[in-house]
PDB file of N, CA and C in Angstrom:
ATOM      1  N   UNK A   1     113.235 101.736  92.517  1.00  0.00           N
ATOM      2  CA  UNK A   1     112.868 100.692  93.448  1.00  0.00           C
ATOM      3  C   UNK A   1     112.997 101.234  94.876  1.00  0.00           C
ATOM      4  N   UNK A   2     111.780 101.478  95.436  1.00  0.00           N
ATOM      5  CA  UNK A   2     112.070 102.267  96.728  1.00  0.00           C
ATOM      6  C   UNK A   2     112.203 101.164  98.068  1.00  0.00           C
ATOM      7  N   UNK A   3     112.750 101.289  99.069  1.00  0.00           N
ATOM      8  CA  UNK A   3     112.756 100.916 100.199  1.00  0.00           C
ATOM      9  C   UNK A   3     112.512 101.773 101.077  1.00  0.00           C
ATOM     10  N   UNK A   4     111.791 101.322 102.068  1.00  0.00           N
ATOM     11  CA  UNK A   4     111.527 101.956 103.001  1.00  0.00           C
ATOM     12  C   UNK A   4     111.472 101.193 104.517  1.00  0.00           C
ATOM     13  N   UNK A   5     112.346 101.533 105.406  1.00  0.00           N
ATOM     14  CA  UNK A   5     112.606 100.838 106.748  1.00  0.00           C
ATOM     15  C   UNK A   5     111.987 101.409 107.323  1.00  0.00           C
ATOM     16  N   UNK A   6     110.493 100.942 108.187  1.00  0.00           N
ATOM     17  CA  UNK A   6     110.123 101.476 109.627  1.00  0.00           C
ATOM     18  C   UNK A   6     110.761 100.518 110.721  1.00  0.00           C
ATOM     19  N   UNK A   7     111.040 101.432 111.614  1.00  0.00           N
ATOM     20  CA  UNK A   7     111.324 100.395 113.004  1.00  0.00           C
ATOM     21  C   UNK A   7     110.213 101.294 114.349  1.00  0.00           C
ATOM     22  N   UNK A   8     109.628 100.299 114.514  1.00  0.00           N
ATOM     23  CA  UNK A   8     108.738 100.609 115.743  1.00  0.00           C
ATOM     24  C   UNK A   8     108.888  99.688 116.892  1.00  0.00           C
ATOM     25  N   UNK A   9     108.286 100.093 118.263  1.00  0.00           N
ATOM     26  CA  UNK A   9     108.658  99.179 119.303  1.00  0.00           C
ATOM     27  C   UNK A   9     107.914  98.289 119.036  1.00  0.00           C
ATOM     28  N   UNK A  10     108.095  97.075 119.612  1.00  0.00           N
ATOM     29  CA  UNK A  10     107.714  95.615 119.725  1.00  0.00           C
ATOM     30  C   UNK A  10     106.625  95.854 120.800  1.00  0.00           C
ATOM     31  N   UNK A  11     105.237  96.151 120.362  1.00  0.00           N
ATOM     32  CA  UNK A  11     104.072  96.665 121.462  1.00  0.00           C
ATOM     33  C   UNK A  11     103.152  96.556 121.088  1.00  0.00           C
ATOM     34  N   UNK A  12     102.658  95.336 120.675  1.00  0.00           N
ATOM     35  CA  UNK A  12     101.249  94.674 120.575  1.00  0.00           C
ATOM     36  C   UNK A  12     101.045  95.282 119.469  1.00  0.00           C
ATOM     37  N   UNK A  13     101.483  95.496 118.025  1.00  0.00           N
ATOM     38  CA  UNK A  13     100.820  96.194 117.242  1.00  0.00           C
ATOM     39  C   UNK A  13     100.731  94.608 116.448  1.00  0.00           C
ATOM     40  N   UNK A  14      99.298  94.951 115.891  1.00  0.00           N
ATOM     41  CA  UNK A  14      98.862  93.599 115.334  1.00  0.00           C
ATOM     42  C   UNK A  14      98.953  93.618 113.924  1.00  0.00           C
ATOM     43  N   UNK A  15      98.832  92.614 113.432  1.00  0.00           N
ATOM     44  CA  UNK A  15      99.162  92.244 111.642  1.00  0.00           C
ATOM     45  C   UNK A  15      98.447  93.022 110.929  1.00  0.00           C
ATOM     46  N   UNK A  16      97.093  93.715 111.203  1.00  0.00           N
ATOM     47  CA  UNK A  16      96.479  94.453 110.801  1.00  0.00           C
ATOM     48  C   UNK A  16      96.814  95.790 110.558  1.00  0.00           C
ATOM     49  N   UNK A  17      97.431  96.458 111.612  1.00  0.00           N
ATOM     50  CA  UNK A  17      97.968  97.722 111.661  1.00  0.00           C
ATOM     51  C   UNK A  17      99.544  97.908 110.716  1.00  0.00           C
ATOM     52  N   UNK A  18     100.344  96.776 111.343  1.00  0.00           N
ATOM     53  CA  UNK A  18     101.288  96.596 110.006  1.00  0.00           C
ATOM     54  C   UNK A  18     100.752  96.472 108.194  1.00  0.00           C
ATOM     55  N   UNK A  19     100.127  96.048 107.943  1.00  0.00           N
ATOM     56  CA  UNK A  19      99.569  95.662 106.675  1.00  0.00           C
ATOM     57  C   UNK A  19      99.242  97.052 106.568  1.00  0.00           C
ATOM     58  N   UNK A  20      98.643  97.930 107.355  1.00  0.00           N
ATOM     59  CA  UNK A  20      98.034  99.003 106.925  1.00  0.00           C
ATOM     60  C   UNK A  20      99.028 100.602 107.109  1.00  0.00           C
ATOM     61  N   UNK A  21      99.929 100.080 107.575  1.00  0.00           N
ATOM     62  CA  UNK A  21     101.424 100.879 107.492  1.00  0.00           C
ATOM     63  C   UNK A  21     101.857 100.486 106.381  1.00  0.00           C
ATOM     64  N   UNK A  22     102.180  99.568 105.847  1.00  0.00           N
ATOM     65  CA  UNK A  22     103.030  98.866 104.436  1.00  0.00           C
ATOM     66  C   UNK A  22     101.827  99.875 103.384  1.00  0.00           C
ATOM     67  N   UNK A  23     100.741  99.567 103.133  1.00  0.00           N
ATOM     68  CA  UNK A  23      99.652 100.051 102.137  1.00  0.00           C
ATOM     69  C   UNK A  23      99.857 101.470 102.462  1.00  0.00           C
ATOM     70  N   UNK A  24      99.546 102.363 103.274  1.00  0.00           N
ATOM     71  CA  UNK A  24      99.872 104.050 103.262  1.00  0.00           C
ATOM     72  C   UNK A  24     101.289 104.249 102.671  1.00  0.00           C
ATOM     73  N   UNK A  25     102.372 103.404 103.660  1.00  0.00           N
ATOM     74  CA  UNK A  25     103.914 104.466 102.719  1.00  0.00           C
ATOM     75  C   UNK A  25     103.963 103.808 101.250  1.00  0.00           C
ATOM     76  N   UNK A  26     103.497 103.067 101.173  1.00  0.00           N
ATOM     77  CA  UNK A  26     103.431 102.332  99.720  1.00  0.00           C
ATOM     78  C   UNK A  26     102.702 103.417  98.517  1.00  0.00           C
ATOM     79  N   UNK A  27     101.416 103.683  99.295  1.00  0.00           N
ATOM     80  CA  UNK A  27     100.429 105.027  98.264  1.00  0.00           C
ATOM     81  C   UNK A  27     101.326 106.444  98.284  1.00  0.00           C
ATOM     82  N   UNK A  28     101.597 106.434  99.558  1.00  0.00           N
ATOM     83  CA  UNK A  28     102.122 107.561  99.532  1.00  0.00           C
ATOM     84  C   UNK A  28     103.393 108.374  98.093  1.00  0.00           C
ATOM     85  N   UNK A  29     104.120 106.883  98.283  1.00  0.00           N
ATOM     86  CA  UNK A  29     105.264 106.777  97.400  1.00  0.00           C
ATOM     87  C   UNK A  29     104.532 106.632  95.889  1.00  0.00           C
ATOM     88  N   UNK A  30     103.775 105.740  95.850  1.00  0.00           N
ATOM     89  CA  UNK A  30     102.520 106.168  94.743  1.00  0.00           C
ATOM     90  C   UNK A  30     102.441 107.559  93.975  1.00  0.00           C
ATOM     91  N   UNK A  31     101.539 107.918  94.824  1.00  0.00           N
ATOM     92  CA  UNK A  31     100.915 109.493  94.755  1.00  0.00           C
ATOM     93  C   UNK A  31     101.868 110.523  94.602  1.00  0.00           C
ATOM     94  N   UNK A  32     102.970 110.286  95.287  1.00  0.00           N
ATOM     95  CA  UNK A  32     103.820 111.791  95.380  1.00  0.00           C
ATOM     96  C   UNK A  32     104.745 111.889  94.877  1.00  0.00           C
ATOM     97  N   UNK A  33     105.261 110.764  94.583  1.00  0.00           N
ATOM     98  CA  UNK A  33     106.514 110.153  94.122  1.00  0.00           C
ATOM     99  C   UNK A  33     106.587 109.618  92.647  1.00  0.00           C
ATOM    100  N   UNK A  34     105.492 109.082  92.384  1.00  0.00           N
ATOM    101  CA  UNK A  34     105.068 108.472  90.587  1.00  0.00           C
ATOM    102  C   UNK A  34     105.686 107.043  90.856  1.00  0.00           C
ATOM    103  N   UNK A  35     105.896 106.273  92.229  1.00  0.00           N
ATOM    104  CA  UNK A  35     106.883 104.567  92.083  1.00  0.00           C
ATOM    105  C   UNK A  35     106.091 104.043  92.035  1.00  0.00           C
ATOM    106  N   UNK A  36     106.177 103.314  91.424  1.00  0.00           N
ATOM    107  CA  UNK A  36     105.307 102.112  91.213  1.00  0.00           C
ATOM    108  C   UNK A  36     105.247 100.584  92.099  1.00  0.00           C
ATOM    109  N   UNK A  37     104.197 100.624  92.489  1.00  0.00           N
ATOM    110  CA  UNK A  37     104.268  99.845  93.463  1.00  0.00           C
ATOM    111  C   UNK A  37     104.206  98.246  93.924  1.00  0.00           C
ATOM    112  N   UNK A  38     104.988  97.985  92.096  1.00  0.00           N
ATOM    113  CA  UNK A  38     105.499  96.684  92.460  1.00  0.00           C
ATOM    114  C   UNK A  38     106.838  96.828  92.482  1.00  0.00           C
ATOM    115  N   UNK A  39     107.062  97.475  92.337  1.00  0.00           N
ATOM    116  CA  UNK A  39     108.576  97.539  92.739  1.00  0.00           C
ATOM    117  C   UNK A  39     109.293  98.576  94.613  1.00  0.00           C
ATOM    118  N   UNK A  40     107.985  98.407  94.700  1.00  0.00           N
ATOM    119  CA  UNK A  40     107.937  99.200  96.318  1.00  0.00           C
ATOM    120  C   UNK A  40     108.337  98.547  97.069  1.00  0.00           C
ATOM    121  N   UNK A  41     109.614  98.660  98.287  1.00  0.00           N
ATOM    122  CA  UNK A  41     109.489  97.687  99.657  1.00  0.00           C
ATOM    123  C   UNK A  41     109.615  98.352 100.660  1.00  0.00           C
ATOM    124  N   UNK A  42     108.668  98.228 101.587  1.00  0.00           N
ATOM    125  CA  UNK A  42     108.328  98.174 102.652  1.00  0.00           C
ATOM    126  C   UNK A  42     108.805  97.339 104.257  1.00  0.00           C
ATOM    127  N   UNK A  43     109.800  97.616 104.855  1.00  0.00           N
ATOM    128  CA  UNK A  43     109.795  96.912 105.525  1.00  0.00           C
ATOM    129  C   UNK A  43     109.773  97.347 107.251  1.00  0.00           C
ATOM    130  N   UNK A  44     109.286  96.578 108.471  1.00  0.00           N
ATOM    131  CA  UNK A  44     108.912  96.745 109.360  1.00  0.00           C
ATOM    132  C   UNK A  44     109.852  96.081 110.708  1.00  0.00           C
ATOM    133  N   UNK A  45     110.645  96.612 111.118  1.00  0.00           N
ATOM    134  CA  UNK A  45     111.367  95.675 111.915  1.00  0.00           C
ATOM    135  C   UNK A  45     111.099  96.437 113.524  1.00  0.00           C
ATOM    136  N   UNK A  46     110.508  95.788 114.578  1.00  0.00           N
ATOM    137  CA  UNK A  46     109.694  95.810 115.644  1.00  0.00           C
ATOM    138  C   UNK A  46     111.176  95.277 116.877  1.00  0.00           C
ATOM    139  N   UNK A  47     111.374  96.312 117.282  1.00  0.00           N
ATOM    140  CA  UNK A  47     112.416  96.054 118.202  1.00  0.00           C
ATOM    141  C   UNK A  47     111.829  96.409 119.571  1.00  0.00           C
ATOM    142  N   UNK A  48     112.738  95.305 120.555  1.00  0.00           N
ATOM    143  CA  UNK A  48     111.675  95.089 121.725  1.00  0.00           C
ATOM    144  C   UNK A  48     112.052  96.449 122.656  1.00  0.00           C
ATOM    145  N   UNK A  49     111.535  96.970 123.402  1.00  0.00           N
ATOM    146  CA  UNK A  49     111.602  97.678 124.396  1.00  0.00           C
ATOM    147  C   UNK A  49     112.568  98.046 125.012  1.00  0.00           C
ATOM    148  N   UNK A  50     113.035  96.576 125.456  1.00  0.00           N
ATOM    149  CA  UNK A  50     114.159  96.795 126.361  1.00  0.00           C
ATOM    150  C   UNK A  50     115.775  97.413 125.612  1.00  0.00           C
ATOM    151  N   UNK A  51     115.781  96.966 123.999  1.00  0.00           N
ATOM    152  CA  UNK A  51     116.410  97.566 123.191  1.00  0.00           C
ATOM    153  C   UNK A  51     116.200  98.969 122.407  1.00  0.00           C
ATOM    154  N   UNK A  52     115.214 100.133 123.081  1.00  0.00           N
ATOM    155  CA  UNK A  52     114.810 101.215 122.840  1.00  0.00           C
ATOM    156  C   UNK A  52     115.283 101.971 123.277  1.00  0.00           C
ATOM    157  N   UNK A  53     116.361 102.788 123.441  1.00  0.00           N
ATOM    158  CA  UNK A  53     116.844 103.751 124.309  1.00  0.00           C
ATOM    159  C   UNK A  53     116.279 105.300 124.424  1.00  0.00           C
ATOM    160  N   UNK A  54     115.685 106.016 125.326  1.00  0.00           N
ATOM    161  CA  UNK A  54     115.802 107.539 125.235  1.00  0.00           C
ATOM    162  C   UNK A  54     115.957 108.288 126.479  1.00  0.00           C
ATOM    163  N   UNK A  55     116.175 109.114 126.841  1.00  0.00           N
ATOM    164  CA  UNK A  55     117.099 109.490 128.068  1.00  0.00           C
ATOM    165  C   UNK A  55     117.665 108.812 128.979  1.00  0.00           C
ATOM    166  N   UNK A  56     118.514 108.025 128.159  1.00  0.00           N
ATOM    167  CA  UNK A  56     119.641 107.124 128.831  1.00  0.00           C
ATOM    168  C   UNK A  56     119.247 106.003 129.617  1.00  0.00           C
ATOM    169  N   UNK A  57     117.707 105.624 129.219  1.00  0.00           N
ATOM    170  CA  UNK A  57     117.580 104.495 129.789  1.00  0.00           C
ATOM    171  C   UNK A  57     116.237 103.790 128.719  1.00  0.00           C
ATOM    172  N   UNK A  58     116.045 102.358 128.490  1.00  0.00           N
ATOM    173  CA  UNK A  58     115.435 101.597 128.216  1.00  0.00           C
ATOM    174  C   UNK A  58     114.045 102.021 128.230  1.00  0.00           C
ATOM    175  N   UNK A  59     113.131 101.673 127.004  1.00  0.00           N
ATOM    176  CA  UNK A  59     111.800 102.402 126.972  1.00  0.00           C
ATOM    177  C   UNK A  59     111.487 101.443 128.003  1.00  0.00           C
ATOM    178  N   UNK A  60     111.346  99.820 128.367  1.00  0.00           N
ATOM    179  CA  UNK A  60     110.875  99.303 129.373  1.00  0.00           C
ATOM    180  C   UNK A  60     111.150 100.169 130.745  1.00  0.00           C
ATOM    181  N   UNK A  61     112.392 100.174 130.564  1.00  0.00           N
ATOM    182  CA  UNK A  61     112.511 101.347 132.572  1.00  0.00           C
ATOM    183  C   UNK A  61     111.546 101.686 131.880  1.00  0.00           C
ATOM    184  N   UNK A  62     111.590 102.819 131.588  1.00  0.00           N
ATOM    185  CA  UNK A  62     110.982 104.414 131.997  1.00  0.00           C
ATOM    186  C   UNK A  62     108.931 103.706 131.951  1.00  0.00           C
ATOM    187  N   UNK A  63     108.748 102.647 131.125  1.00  0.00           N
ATOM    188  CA  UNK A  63     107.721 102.863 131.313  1.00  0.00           C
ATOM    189  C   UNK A  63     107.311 102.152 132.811  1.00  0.00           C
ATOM    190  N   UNK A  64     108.163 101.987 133.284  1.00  0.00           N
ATOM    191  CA  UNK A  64     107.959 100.962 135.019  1.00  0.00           C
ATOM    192  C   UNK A  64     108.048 101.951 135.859  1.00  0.00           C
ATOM    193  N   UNK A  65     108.514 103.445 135.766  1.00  0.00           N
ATOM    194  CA  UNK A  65     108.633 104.264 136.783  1.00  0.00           C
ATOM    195  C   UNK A  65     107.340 105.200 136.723  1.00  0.00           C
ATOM    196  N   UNK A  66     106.986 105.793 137.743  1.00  0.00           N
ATOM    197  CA  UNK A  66     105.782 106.398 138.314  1.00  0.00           C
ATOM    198  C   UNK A  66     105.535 107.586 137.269  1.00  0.00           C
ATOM    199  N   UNK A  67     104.351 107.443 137.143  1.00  0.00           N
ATOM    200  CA  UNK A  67     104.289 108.728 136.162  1.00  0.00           C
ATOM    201  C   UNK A  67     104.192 109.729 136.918  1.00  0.00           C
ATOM    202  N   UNK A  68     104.601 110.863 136.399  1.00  0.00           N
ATOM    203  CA  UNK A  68     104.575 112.367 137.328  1.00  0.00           C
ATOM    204  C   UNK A  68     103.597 113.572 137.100  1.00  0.00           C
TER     205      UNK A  68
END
């Protein structure tokens, strides 16, 4: 019974593109793996920006400062 956690930022990605993330790691695990994919889970948890950290500051900062 596989699980699988994506976490991506909270950035306009629409129901469509999720659905179609769940269906690839789902085949994937399919194809390479032999799981069967009712017993596959998939899950997607979309954390906002301001809770993104990478060089010590918030993906919101960094995307508010001037690009170089």
């Amino acid at each position: 019974m596989p699980y699988v956690n994506v976490r991506i930022l909270d950035d306009n990605v629409t129901a469509q593109q999720k659905s179609d993330v769940i269906a690839g790691i789902t085949d994937v695990l399919v194809k390479v793996l032999g799981k069967n994919p009712d017993s596959t889970f998939v899950v997607i948890d979309e954390v906002p920006l301001e809770n993104w950290g990478y060089k010590g500051k918030s993906v919101a900062e960094l995307r508010k400062q001037p690009k170089a």
